[in-house]
Protein backbone atom coordinates (compact mmCIF):
# COMPACT_ATOMS: atom_id res chain seq x y z
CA UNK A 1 102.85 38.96 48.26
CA UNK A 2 102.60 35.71 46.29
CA UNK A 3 100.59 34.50 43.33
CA UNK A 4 99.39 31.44 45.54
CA UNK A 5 97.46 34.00 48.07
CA UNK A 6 94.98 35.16 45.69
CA UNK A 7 92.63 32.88 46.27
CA UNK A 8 92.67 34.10 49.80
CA UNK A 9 92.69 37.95 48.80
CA UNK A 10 89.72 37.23 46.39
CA UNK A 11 88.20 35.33 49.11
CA UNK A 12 88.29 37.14 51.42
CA UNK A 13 85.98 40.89 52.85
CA UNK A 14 84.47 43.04 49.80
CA UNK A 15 82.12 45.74 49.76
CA UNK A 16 80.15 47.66 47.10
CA UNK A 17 81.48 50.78 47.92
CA UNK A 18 79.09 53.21 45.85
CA UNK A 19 77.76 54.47 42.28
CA UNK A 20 78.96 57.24 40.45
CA UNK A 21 76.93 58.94 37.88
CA UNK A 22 78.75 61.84 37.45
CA UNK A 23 83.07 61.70 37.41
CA UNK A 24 82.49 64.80 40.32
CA UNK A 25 81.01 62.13 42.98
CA UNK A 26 83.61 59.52 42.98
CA UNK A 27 86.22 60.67 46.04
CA UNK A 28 90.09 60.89 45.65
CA UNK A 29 91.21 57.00 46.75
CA UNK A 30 94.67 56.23 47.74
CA UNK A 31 93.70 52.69 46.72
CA UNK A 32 94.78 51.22 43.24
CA UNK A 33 91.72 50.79 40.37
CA UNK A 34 91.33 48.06 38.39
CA UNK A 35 88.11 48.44 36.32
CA UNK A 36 86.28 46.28 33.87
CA UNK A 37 84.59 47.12 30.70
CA UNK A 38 82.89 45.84 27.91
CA UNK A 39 79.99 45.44 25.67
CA UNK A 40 76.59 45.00 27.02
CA UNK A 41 75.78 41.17 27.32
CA UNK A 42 79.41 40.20 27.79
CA UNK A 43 78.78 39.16 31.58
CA UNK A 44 80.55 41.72 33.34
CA UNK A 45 78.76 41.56 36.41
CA UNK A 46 79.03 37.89 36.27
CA UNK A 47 82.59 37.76 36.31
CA UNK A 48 83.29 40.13 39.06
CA UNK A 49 81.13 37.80 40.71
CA UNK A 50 82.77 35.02 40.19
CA UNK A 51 86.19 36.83 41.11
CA UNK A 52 85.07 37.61 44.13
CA UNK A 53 83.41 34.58 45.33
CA UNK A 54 80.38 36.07 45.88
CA UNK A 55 77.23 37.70 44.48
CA UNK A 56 78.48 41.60 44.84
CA UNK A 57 77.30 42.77 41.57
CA UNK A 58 74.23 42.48 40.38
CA UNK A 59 73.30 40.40 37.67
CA UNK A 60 70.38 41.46 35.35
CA UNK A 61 68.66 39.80 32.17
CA UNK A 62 68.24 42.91 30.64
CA UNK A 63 71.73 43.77 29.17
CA UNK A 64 72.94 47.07 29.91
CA UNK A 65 71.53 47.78 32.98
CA UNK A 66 74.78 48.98 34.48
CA UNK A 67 74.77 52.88 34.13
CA UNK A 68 76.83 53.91 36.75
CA UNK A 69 80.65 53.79 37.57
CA UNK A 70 80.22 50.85 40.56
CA UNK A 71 83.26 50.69 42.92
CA UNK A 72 83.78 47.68 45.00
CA UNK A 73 86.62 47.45 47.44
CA UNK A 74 88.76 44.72 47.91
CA UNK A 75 90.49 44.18 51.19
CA UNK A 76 92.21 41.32 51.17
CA UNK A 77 95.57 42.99 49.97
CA UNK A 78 97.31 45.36 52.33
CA UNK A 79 95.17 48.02 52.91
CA UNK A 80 92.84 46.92 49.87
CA UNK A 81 92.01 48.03 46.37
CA UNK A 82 89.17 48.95 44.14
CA UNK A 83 87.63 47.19 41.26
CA UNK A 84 85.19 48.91 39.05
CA UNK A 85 82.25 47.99 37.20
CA UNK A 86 81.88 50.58 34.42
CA UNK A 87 78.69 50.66 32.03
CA UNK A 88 78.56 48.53 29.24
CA UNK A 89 78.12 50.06 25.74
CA UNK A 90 76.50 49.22 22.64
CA UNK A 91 73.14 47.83 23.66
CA UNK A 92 71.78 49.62 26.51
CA UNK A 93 68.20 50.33 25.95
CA UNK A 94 67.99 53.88 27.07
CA UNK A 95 67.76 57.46 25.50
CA UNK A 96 70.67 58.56 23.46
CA UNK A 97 71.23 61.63 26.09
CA UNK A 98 71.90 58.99 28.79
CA UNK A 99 73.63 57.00 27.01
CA UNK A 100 76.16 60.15 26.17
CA UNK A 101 76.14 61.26 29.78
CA UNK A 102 77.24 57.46 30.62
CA UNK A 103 80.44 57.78 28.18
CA UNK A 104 81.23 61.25 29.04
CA UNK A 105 81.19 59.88 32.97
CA UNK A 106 83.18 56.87 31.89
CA UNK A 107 85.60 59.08 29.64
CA UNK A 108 86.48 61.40 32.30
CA UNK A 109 87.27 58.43 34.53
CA UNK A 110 89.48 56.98 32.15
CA UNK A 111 91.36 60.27 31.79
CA UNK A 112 91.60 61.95 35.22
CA UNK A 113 92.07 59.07 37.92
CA UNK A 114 95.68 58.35 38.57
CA UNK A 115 95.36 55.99 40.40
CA UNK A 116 93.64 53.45 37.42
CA UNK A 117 96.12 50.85 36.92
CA UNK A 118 94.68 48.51 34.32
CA UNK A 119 90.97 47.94 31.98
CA UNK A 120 90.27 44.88 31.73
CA UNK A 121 88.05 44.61 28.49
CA UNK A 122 85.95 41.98 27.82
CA UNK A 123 85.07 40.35 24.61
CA UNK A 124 82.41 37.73 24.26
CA UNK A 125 84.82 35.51 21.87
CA UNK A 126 81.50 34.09 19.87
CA UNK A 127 81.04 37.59 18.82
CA UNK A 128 84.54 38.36 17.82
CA UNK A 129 85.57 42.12 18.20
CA UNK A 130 82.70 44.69 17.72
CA UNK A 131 82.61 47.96 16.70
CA UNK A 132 82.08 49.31 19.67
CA UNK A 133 84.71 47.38 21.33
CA UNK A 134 87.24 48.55 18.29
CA UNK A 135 85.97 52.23 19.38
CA UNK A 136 86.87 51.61 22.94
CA UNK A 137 90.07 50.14 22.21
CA UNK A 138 90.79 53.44 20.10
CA UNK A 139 90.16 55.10 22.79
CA UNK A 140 92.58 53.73 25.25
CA UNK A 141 95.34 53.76 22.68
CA UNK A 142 94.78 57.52 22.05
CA UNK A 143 94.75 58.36 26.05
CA UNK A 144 97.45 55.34 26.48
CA UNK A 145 95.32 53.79 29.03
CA UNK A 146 96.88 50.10 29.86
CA UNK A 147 94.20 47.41 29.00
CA UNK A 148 94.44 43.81 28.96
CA UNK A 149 91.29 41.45 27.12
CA UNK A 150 89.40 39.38 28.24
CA UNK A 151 86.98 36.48 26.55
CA UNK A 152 84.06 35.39 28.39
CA UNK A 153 81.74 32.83 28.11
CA UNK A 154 84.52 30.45 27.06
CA UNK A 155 82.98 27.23 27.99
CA UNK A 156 80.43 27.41 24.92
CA UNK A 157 83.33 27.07 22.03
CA UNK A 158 85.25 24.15 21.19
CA UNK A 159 88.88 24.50 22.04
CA UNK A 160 90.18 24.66 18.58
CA UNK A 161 87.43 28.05 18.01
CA UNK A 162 88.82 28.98 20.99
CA UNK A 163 92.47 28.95 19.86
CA UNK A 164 91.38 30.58 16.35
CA UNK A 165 90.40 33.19 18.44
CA UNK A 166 93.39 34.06 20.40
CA UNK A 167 95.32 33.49 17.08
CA UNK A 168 93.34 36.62 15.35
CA UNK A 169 93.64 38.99 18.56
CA UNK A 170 97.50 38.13 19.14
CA UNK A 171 98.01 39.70 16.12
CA UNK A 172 95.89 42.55 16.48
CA UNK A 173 97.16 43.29 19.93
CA UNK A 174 100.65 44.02 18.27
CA UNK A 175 99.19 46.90 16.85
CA UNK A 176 97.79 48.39 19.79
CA UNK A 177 100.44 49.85 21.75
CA UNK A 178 98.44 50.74 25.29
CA UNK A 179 97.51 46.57 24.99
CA UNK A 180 98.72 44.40 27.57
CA UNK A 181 100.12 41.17 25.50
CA UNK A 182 98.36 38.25 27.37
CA UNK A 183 94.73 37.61 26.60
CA UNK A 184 93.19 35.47 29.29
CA UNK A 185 90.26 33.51 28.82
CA UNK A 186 87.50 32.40 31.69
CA UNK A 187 83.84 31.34 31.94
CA UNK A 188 81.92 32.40 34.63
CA UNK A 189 79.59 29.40 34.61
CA UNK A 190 82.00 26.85 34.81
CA UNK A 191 84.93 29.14 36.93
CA UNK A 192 87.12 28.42 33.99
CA UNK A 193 90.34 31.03 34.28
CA UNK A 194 89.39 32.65 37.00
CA UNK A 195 92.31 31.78 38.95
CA UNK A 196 94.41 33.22 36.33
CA UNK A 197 92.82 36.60 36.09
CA UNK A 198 93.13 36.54 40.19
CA UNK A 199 96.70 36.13 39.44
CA UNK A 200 96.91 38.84 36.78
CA UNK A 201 95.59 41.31 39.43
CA UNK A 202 97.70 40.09 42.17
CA UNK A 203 100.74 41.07 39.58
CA UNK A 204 99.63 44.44 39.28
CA UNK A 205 99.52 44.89 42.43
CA UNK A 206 102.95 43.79 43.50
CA UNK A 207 104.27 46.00 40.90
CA UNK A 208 103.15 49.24 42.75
C-alpha cells in the first residue's frame, strides 16, 4: 500500500472500540497497535482527532481526564488496525491509588501485548522534556519498547524555537536506543504535520 493512500485510510470508517481499566479486559487482537502517550495537557485526544478526521476522542478542559486504555479501530487498511489512547501522566487530578492503578494498567500493556508496534510520545515542545516524560522514556528503553516523539502544539513557536528544539532532542535521541530517529512535528489547530504522521503509520504498517 502507498504513502499517497493515507489520507484515504485515515479518512475513512473508525470506531471507539472500548476502555480498558484493567490490562485483563482488553481481548487478544490480531490487529497491529499503535498507541499514543504523553503528559497531561499535551493534546492527545486532539491529535487523534485530527488524524482521524473526526471527533472520536473526546476532548476535555480538564487535563488528565483520560484514565483508561481507549482503543479505536481503524479500518481503512486491510483488515484494519488499532490506535490507542493511553492516560496521560503527570497532572491528573485524582488520588494517588488511581493514579498507580492507571500506570500499573498502562505498564502491563506496554509489556505483554505483542502485537504493539510503535508509542508515539508526545511532547508539548514549549515545555521541553519533563520529568515525567524522561521517566517514561526510561521506561521504554528498559522494556525496549519502539517509540517515536512527537511535538504538539507547534503552531505557537516561531520556526527558529522550533528548530532549537529538534536540535536538543536529535541529540538526545542518540542516546536512547528503543527511539525511533525522526521526530515529527504537527499542530492540531492548524493540521500542521498531520499528513506526515499519517505517513509514519502507513510505514509501519507496510513493514508487517
Amino acid at each position: 500500500m502507498k504513502k499517497l493512500e493515507a489520507k484515504k485510510i485515515f479518512n475513512g470508517e473508525s470506531e471507539f472500540l472500548f476502555g480498558a481499566h484493567n490490562f485483563s479486559q482488553i481481548p487478544k487482537f490480531h490487529f497491529p497497535e499503535i498507541a499514543f502517550v504523553g503528559a497531561s495537557n499535551v493534546g492527545k485526544s486532539s491529535l487523534i482527532n485530527a488524524l482521524i478526521g473526526r471527533k472520536i476522542a473526546i476532548v476535555s478542559s480538564t487535563p488528565g481526564r483520560t484514565r483508561q486504555l481507549n482503543f479505536f479501530k481503524i479500518f481503512g487498511y486491510n483488515d484494519g488496525f488499532i490506535l490507542v489512547d493511553m492516560p496521560g501522566y503527570g497532572f491528573a487530578k485524582a488520588k494517588e491509588k488511581h493514579i498507580e492503578h492507571w500506570q500499573k494498567t498502562s505498564f502491563e500493556y506496554l509489556t505483554k501485548r505483542a502485537n504493539l508496534q510503535r508509542v508515539f510520545l508526545l511532547i508539548d515542545p514549549i515545555k521541553g522534556l519533563k520529568e515525567s516524560d524522561i521517566e517514561a522514556i526510561n521506561i521504554f528503553n528498559s522494556l525496549a519498547v519502539s517509540f517515536q516523539i512527537v511535538l504538539t502544539k507547534c503552531d505557537k513557536l516561531k520556526k527558529e524555537e522550533l528548530t532549537k528544539v529538534f536540535s536538543e532532542l536529535e541529540k538526545k535521541i542518540a542516546k536512547w536506543p528503543a527511539a525511533y530517529p525522526k521526530i515529527l512535528s504537527c499542530s492540531s489547530f492548524k493540521g500542521y504535520g498531520i499528513k506526515e504522521l499519517q505517513d509514519q503509520i502507513v510505514e509501519i504498517l507496510e513493514s508487517l
